[in-house]
Each structure stands twice: as structure tokens, then as C-alpha cells.
Protein backbone atom coordinates (compact mmCIF):
# COMPACT_ATOMS: atom_id res chain seq x y z
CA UNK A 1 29.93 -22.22 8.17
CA UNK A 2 29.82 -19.91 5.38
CA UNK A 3 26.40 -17.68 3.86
CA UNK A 4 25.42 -20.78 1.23
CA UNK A 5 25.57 -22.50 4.08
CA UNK A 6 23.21 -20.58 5.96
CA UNK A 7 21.24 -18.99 3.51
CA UNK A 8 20.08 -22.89 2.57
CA UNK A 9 19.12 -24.01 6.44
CA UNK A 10 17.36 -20.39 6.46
CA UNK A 11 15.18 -21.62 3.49
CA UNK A 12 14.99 -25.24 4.89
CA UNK A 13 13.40 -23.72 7.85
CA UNK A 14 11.32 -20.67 6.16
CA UNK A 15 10.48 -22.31 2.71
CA UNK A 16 8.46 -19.19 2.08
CA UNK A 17 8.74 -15.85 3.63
CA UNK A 18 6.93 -15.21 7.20
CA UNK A 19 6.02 -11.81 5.99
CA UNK A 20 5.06 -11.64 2.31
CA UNK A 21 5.37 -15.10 1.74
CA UNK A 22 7.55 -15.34 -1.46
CA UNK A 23 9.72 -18.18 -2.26
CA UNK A 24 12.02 -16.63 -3.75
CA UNK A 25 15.17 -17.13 -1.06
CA UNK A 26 16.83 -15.07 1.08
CA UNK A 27 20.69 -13.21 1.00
CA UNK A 28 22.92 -14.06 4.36
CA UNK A 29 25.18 -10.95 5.23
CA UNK A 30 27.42 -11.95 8.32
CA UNK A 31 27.62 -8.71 11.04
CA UNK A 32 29.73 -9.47 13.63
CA UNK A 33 30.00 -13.17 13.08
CA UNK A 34 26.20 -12.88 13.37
CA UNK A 35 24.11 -14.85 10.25
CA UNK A 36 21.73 -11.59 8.69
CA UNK A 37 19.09 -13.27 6.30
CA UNK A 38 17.32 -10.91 3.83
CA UNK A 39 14.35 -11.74 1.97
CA UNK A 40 14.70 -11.38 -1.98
CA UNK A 41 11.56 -10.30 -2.68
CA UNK A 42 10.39 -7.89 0.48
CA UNK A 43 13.84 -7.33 1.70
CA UNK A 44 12.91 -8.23 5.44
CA UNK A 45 16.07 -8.50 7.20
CA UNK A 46 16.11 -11.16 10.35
CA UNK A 47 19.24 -11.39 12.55
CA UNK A 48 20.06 -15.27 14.02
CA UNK A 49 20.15 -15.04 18.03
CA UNK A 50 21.64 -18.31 19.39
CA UNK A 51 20.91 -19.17 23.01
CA UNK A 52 22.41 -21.87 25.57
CA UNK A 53 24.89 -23.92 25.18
CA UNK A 54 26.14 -27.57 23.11
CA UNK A 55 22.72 -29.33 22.72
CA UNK A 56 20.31 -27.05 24.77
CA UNK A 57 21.06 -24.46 22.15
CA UNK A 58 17.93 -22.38 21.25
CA UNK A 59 17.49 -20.42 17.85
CA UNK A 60 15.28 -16.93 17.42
CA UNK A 61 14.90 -14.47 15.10
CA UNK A 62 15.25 -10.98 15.43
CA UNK A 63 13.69 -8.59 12.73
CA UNK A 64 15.98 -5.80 12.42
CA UNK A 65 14.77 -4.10 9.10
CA UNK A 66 11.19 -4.15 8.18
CA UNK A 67 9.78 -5.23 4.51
CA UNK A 68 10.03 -2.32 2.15
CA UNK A 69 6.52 -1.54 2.38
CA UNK A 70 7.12 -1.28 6.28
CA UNK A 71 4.01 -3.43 6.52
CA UNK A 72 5.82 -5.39 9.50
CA UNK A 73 7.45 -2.76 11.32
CA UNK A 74 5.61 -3.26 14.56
CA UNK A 75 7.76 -6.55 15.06
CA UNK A 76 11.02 -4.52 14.77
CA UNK A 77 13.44 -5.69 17.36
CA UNK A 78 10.75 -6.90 19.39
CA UNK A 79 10.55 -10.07 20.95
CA UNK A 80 9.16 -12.48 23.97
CA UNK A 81 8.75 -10.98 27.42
CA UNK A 82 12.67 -11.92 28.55
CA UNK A 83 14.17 -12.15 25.23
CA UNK A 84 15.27 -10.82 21.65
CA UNK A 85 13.70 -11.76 18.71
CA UNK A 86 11.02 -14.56 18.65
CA UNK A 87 11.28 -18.53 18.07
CA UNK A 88 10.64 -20.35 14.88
CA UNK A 89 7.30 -21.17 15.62
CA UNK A 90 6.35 -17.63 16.24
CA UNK A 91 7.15 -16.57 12.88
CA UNK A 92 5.70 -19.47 11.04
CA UNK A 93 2.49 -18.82 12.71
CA UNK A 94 1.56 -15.27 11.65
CA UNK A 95 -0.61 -17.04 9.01
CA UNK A 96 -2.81 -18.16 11.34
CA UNK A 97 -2.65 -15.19 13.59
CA UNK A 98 -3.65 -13.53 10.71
CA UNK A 99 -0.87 -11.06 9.90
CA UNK A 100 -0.83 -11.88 6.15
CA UNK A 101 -4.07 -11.92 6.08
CA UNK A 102 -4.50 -7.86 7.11
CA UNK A 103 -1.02 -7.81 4.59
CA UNK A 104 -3.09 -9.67 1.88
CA UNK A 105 -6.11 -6.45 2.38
CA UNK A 106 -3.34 -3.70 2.84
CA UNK A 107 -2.52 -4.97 -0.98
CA UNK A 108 -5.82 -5.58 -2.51
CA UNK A 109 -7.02 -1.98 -0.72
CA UNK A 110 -3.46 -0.19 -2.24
CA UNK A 111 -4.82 -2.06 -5.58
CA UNK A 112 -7.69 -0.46 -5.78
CA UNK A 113 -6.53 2.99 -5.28
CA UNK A 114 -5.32 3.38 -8.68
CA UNK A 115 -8.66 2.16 -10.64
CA UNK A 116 -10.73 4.47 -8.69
CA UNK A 117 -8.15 7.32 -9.04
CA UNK A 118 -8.28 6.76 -12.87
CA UNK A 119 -12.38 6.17 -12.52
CA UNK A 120 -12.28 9.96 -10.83
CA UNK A 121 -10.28 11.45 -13.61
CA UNK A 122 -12.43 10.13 -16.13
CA UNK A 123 -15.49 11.34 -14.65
CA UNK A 124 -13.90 15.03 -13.69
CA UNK A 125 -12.49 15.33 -17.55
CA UNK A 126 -16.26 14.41 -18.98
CA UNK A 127 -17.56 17.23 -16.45
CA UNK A 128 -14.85 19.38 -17.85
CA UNK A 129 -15.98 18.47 -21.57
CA UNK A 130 -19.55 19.06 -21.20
CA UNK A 131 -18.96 22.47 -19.72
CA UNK A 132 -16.51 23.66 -22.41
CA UNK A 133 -18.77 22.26 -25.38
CA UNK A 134 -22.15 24.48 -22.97
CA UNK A 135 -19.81 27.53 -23.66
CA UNK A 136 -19.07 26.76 -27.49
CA UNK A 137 -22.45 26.19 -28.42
CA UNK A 138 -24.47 28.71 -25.58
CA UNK A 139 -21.49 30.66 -24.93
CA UNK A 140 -21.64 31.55 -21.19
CA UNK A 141 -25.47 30.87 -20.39
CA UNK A 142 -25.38 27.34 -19.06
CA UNK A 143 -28.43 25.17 -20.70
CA UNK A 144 -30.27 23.29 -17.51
CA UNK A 145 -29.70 19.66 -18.24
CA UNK A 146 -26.27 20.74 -19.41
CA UNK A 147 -25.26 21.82 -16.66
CA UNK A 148 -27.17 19.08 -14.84
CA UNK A 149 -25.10 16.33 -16.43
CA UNK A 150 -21.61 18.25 -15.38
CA UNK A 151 -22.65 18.13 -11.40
CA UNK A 152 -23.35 14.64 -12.18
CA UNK A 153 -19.54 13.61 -13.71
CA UNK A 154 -18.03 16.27 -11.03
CA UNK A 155 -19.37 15.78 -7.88
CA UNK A 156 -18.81 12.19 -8.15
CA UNK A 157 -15.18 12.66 -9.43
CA UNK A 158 -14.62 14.51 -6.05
CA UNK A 159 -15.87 11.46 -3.87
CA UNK A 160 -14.28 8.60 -5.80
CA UNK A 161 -10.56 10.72 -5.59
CA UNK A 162 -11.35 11.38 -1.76
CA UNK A 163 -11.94 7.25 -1.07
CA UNK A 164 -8.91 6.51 -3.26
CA UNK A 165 -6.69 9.08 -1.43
CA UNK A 166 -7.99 7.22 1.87
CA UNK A 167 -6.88 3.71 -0.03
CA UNK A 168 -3.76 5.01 -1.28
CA UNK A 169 -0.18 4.44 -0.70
CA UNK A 170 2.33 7.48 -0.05
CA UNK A 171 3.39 6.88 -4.31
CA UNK A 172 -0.07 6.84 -5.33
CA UNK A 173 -1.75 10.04 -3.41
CA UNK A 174 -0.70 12.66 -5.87
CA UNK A 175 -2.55 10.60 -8.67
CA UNK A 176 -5.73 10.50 -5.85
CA UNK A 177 -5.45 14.48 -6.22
CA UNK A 178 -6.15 15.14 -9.90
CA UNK A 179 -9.76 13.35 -10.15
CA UNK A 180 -10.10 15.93 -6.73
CA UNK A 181 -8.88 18.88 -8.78
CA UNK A 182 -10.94 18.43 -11.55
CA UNK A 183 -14.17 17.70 -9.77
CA UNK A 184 -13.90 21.08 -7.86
CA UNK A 185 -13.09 22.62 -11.28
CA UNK A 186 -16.30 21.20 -13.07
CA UNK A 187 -18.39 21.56 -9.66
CA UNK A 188 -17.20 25.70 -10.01
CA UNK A 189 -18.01 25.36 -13.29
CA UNK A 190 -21.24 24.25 -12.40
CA UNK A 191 -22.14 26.50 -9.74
CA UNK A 192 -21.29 29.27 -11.72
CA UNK A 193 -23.36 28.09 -14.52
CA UNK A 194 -26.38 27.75 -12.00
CA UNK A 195 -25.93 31.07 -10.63
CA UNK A 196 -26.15 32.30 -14.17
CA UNK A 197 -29.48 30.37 -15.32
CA UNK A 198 -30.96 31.86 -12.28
CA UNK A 199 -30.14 35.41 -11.72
């Protein structure tokens, strides 16, 4: 039986993906005269296991490369108590064992890393601006409310990088740095500027 072969009775019996869910079909490699089905979209890479013999024949699955966002790389060649891999059923059930479902808030909490990064940055520039214009027009004695208003775009910028660094992914954690950076560069401005006012 060749890979169309296979790749087509893969898809008959996973019409969507058991770990992201895509329908987008899988590639068949054979290793060893050993069917290895990879999914298009997360790149999941299963390994058939057939066991008995004639008609008691028994199929499993072994997952021998994770998804690329290693979101399912606790079931790496794992399997049942006594065996490889796991059976059909096992794998068309993580829906309701709700595996996609901690997937499905991995992604919308990896989402939201990058609005709140850009939020931060926003906020740490405006500190940033209201300082520098305080030093054009006052030169370096910081006005109160001035100053006030920087604290209150800095200090924020500083916690809204720090949750989206906790939300990030590995590519998105240097982006989670630079509302960080700025905050503690308006919040010294800040500081500085209050220190000033009050000696």
C-alpha cells in the first residue's frame, strides 16, 4: 500500500487533527516499512503501531514528534500501561478530555501578549513625551501635575509589559521588554523630577 494510500485512511479516520484540529491533511513518510503521518498544519508526527495478527489486528498511534508549538509534548512516545502509542479512540477523545480546550487558552493567552505589549509601549513613550516636553518648557524643575501625569503613563507601562511577558511566547518576550524599559525610564524620570520639586 503506498503513502496516498495511507495518507487517505489516516484522514478517513482523523478528519481533523487530534491536536490542533485543522483539516488540512496529513503527509505519510514510510520509516522502516512503518506508515509516519504528519499533520500539515501543526506538523504533529504519529507513527502506525499494528498489533496481532489476520483479523484480531489492533491499530495505535504513537506520537513521535510533537506540534511545533510543543503544546502536546507530554504525549511523546507515551502510551497505555503495556503498550506504545494509544488507540483511536484515545486520540479522538482529547476534545472532551479537554486538551484542546487548555490548547484553545494557551492561544487566546499567547494572543493577547502582543496587544498588551504594544498597550505598554504606548503608555511608556507618552511618559517619555511628557517628561521631555517638562524639560523644554521648565527646563529641569519638574512642574507637579507634570510630573504627576508621567508616573501615571510609566508605572502602568511597567505592569502591563510584566503580565504580557508572563502571557508571552519565547518569540514574543523581547517585545514584552521594551514597554518594561521604558516604564523604568519615565518612572527615573519621575523620581528624579520629584526629588527635585522637593529638595
Amino acid at each position: 500500500m503506498g503513502c496516498d494510500w495511507w495518507a487517505s485512511d489516516f484522514k478517513r479516520t482523523f478528519p481533523t487533527c487530534p491536536i490542533c484540529g485543522s483539516d488540512l491533511g496529513y503527509d505519510v513518510a514510510t520509516k522502516f516499512a512503518t506508515p509516519h503521518f504528519k499533520c500539515r498544519s501543526c506538523m504533529t508526527v504519529w507513527k502506525l503501531i499494528v498489533e496481532g495478527l489476520g483479523w484480531k489486528t489492533q491499530r495505535r498511534y504513537l506520537l513521535v514528534e510533537p506540534d511545533k508549538d510543543l503544546r502536546a509534548s507530554s504525549l511523546v512516545k507515551k502510551g497505555d500501561r503495556w503498550h506504545e502509542g494509544y488507540k483511536e479512540e484515545f486520540w479522538k477523545s482529547l476534545r472532551i478530555l479537554g486538551f484542546k480546550k487548555r490548547i484553545e487558552l494557551a492561544e487566546a493567552k499567547k494572543s493577547m501578549a502582543r496587544p498588551l505589549a504594544y498597550l505598554g509601549i504606548v503608555l511608556g513613550i507618552l511618559g517619555i513625551i511628557i517628561l521631555a516636553v517638562n524639560i523644554w518648557y521648565f527646563g529641569f524643575y519638574f512642574e507637579k501635575y507634570n510630573t504627576l501625569a508621567a508616573a501615571c503613563s510609566s508605572f502602568p507601562a511597567i505592569i502591563i509589559g510584566g503580565i504580557a511577558l508572563k502571557l508571552a511566547s519565547e518569540k514574543e518576550r523581547t517585545l514584552c521588554y521594551i514597554p518594561i524599559l521604558l516604564g523604568i525610564i519615565g518612572l527615573f524620570g519621575t523620581v528624579t523630577g520629584y526629588i527635585g520639586l522637593y529638595s
